[in-house]
N, C-alpha and C. Protein backbone atom coordinates (compact mmCIF):
# COMPACT_ATOMS: atom_id res chain seq x y z
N UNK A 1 78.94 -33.67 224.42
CA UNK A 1 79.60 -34.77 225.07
C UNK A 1 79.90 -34.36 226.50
N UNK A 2 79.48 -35.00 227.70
CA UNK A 2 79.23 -34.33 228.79
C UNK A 2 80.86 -35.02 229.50
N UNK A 3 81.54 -34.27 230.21
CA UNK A 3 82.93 -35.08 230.64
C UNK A 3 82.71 -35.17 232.30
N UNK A 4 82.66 -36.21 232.48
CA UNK A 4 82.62 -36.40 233.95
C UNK A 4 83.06 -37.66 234.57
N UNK A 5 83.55 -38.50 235.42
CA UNK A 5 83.81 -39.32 236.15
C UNK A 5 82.26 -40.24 236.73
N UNK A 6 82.55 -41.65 236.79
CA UNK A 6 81.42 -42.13 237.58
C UNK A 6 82.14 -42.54 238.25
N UNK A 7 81.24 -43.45 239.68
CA UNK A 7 81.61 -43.72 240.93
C UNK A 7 82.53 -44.41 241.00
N UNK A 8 83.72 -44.98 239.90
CA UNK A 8 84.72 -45.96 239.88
C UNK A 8 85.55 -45.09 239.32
N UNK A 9 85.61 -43.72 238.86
CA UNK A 9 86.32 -42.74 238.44
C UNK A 9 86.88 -43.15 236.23
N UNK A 10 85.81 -43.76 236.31
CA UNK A 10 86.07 -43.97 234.77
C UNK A 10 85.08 -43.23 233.83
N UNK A 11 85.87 -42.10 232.90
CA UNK A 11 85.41 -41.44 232.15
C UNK A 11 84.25 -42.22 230.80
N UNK A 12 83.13 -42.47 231.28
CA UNK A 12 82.35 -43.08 229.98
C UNK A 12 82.32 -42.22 229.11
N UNK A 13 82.28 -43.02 227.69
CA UNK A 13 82.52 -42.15 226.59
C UNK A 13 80.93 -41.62 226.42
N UNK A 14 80.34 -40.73 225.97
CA UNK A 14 79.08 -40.15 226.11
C UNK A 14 78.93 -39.39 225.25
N UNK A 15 77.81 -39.82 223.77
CA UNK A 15 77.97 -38.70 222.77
C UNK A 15 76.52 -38.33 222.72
N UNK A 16 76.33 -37.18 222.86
CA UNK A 16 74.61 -37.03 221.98
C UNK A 16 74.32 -35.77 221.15
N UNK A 17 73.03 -36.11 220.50
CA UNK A 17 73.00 -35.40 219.56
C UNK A 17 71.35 -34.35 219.98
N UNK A 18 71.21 -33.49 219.46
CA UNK A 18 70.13 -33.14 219.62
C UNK A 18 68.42 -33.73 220.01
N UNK A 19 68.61 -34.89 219.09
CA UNK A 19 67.66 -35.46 219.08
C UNK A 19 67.17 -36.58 220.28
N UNK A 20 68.72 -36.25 221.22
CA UNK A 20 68.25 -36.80 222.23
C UNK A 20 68.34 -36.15 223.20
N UNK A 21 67.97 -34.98 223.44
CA UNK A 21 67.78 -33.82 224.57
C UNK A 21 66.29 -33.87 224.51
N UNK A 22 65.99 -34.23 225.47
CA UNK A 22 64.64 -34.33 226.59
C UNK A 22 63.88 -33.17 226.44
N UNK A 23 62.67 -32.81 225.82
CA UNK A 23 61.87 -31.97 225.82
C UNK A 23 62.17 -30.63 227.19
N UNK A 24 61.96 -31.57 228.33
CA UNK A 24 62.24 -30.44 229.89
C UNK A 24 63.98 -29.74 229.81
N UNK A 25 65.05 -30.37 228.88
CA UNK A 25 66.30 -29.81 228.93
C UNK A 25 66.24 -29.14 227.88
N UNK A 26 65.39 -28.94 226.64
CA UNK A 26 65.66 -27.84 225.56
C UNK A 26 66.16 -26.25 226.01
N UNK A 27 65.49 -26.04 226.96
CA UNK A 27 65.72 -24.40 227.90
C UNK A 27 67.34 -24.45 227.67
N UNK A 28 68.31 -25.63 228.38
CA UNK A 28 69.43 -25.34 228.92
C UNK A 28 69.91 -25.00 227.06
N UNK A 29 69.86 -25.96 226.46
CA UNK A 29 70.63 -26.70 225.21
C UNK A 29 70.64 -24.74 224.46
N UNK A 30 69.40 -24.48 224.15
CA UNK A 30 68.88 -23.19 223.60
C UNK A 30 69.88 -21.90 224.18
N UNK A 31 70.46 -21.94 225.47
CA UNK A 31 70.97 -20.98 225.83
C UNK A 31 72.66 -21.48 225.81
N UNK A 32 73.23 -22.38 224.95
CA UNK A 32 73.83 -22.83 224.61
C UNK A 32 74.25 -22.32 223.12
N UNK A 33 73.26 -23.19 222.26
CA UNK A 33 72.87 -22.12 220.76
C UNK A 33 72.92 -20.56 220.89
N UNK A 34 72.10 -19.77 222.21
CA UNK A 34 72.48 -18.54 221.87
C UNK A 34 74.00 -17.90 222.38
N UNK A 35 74.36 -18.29 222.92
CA UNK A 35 75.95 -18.20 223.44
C UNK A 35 76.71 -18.56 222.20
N UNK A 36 76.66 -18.97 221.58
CA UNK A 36 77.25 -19.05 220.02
C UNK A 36 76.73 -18.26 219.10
N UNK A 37 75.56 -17.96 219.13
CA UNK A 37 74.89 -16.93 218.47
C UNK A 37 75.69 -15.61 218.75
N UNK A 38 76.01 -15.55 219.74
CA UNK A 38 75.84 -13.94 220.51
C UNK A 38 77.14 -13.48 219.99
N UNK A 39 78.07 -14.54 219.68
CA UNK A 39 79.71 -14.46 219.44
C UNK A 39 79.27 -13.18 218.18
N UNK A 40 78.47 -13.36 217.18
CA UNK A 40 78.55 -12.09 215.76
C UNK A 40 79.21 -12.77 215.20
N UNK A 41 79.92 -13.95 215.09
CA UNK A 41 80.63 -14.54 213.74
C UNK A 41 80.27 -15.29 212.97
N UNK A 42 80.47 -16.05 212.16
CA UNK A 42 80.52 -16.94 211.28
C UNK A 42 80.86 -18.64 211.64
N UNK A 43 80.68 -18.72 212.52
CA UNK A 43 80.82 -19.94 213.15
C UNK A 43 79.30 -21.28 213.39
N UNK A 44 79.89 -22.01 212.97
CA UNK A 44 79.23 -23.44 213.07
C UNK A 44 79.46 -24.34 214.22
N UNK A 45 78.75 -24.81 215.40
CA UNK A 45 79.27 -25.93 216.47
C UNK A 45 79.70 -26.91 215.76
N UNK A 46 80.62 -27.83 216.23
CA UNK A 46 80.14 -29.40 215.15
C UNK A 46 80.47 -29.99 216.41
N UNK A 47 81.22 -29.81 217.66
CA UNK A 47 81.01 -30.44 218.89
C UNK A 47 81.65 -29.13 220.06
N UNK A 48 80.22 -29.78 220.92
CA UNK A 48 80.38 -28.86 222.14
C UNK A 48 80.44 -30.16 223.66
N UNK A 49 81.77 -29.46 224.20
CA UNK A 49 82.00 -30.43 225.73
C UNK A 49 81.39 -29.97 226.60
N UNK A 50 80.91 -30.28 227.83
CA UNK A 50 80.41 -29.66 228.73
C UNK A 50 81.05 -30.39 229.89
N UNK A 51 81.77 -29.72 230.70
CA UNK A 51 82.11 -29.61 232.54
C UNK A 51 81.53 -29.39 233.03
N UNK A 52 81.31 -30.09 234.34
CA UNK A 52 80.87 -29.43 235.62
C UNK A 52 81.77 -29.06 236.43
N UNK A 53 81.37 -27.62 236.94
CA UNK A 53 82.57 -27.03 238.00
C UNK A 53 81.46 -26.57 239.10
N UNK A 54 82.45 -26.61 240.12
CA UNK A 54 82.39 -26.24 241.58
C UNK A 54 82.73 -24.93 241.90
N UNK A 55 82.49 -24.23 242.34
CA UNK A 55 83.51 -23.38 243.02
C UNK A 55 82.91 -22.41 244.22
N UNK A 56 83.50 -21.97 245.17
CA UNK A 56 83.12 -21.06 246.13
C UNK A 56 82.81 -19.41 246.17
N UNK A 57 81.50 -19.18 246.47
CA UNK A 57 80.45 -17.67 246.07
C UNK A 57 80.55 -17.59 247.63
N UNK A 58 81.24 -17.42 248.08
CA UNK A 58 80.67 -16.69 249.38
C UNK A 58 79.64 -15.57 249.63
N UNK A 59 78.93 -15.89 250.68
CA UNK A 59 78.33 -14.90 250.93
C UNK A 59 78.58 -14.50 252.58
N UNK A 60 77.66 -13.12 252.85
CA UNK A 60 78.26 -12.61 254.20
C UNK A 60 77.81 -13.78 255.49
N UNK A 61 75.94 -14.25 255.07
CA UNK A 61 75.85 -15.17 255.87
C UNK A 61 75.91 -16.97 255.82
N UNK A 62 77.04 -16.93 254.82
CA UNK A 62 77.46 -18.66 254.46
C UNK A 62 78.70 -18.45 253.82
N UNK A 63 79.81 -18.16 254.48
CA UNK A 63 80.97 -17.79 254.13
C UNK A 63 81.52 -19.38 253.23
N UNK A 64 80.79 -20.07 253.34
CA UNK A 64 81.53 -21.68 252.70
C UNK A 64 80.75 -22.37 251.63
N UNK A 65 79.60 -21.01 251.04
CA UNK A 65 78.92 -21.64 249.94
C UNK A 65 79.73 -21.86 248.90
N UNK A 66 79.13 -22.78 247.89
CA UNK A 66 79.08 -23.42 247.09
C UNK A 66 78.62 -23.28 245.45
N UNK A 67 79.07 -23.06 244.23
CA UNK A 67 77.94 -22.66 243.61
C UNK A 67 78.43 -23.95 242.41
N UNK A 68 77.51 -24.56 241.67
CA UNK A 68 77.69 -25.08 240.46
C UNK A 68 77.47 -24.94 239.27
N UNK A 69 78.70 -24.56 237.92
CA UNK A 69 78.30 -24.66 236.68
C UNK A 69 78.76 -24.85 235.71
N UNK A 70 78.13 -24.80 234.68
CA UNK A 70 79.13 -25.61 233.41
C UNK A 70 79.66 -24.98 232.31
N UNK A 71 80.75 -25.32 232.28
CA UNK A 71 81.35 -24.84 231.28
C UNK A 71 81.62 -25.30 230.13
N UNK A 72 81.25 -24.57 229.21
CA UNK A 72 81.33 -25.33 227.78
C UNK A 72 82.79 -25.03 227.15
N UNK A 73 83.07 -26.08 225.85
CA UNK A 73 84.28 -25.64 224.86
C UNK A 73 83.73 -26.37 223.83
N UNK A 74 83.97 -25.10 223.22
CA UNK A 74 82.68 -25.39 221.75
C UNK A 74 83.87 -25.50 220.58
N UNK A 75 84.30 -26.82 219.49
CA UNK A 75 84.94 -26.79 218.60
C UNK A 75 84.10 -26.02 217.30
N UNK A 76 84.20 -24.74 216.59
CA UNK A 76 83.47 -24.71 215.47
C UNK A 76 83.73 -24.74 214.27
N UNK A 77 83.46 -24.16 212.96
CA UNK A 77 83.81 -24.66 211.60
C UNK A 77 83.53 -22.79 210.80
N UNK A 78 84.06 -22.70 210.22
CA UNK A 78 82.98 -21.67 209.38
C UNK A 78 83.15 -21.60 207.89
N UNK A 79 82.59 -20.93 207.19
CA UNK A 79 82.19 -21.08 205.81
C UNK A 79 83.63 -20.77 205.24
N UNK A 80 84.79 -20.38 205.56
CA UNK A 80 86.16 -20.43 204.80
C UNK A 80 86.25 -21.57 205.13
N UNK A 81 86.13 -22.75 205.92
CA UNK A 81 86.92 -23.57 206.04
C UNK A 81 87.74 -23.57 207.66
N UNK A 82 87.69 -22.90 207.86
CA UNK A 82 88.57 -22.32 209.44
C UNK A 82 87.47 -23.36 210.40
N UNK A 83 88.62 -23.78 211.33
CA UNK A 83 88.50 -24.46 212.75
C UNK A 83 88.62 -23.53 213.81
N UNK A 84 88.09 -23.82 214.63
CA UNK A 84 88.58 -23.24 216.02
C UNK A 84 87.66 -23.76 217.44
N UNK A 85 88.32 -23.54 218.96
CA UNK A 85 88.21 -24.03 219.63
C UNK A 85 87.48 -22.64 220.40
N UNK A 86 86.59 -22.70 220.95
CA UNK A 86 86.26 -21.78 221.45
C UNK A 86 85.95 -22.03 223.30
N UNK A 87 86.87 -21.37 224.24
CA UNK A 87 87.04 -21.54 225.49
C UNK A 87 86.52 -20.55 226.48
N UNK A 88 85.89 -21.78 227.65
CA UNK A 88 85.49 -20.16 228.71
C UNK A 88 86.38 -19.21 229.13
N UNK A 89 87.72 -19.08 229.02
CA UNK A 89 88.95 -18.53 229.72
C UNK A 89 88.62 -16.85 228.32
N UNK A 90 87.90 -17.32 227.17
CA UNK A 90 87.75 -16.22 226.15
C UNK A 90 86.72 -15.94 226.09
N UNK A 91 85.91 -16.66 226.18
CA UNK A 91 84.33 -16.24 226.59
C UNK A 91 83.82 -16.30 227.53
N UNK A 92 83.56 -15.66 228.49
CA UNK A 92 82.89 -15.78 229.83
C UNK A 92 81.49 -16.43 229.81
N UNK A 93 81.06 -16.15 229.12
CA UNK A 93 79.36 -16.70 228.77
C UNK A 93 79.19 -18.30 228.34
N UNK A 94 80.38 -18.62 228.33
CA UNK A 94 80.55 -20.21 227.79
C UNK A 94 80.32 -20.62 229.51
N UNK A 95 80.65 -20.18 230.41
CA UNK A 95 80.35 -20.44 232.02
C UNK A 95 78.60 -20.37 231.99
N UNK A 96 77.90 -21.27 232.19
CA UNK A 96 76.70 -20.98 232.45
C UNK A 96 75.97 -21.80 233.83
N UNK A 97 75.81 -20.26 234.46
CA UNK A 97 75.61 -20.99 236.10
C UNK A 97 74.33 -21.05 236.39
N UNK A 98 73.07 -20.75 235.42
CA UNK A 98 71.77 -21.40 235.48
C UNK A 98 71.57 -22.58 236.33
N UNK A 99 70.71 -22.67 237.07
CA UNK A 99 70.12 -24.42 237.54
C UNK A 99 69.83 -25.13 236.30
N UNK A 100 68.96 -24.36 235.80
CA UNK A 100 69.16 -25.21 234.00
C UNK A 100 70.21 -25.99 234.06
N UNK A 101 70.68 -25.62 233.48
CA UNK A 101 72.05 -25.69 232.93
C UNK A 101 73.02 -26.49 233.59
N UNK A 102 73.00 -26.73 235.30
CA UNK A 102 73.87 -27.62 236.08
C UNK A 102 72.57 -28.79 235.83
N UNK A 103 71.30 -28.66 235.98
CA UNK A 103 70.52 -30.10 235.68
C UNK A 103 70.19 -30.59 234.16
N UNK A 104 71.02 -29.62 233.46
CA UNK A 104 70.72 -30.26 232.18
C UNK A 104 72.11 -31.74 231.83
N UNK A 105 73.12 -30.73 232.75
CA UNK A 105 74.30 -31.60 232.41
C UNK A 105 74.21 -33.00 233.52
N UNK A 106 73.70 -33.24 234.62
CA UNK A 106 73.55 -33.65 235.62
C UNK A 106 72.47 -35.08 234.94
N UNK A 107 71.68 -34.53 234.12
CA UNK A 107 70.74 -35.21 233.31
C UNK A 107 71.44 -36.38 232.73
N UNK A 108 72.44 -35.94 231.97
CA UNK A 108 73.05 -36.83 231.00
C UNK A 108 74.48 -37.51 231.81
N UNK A 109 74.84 -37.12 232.48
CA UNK A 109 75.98 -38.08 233.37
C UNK A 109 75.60 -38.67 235.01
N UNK A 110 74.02 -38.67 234.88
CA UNK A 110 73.59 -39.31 236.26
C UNK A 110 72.81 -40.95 235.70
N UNK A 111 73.34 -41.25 234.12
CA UNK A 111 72.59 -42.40 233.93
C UNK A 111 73.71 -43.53 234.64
């Protein structure tokens, strides 16, 4: 569910499911799956949010760059029964600053 604002600042509600990720966005979605993979637990997605963030990378010769990426928060499930919310502030790797990954989300909140 991608969270973003359109040009009137109203949050459209936006759900999708696998089956509607675009052959050319599987790359981003996949490194998504393995970022949950990578956790070693016992965990199931049953919904993942995705942000877009901004923020400033300076460098020596563009002291005012720019970089974009998204951050996920993945709700999961696992075989006891257990919930949980899983956040970039605990996982760093939930930040994924791929171009992928800013045009995968860019994909689905530029309709």
């Amino acid at each position: 569910m991608p969270i973003y604002q359109d040009s009137g600042g109203y949050r459209p509600p936006a759900r999708f499911t696998q089956d509607d990720i675009p052959a050319e966005q599987s790359p981003a979605m996949q490194a998504v799956v393995a970022a949950l993979v990578g956790l070693g637990e016992d965990w199931q997605a049953v919904q993942v949010w995705a942000r877009l963030k901004e923020f400033f990378a300076p460098e020596v010769d563009d002291p005012m760059r720019t970089l974009e990426t998204v951050e996920l928060t993945v709700e999961a499930v696992n075989s006891q029964g257990g919930r949980r919310i899983f956040m970039v502030d605990d996982y760093p790797e939930f930040s994924v600053a791929s171009p992928a990954a800013v045009a995968f989300f860019k994909f689905f909140t530029s309709k």
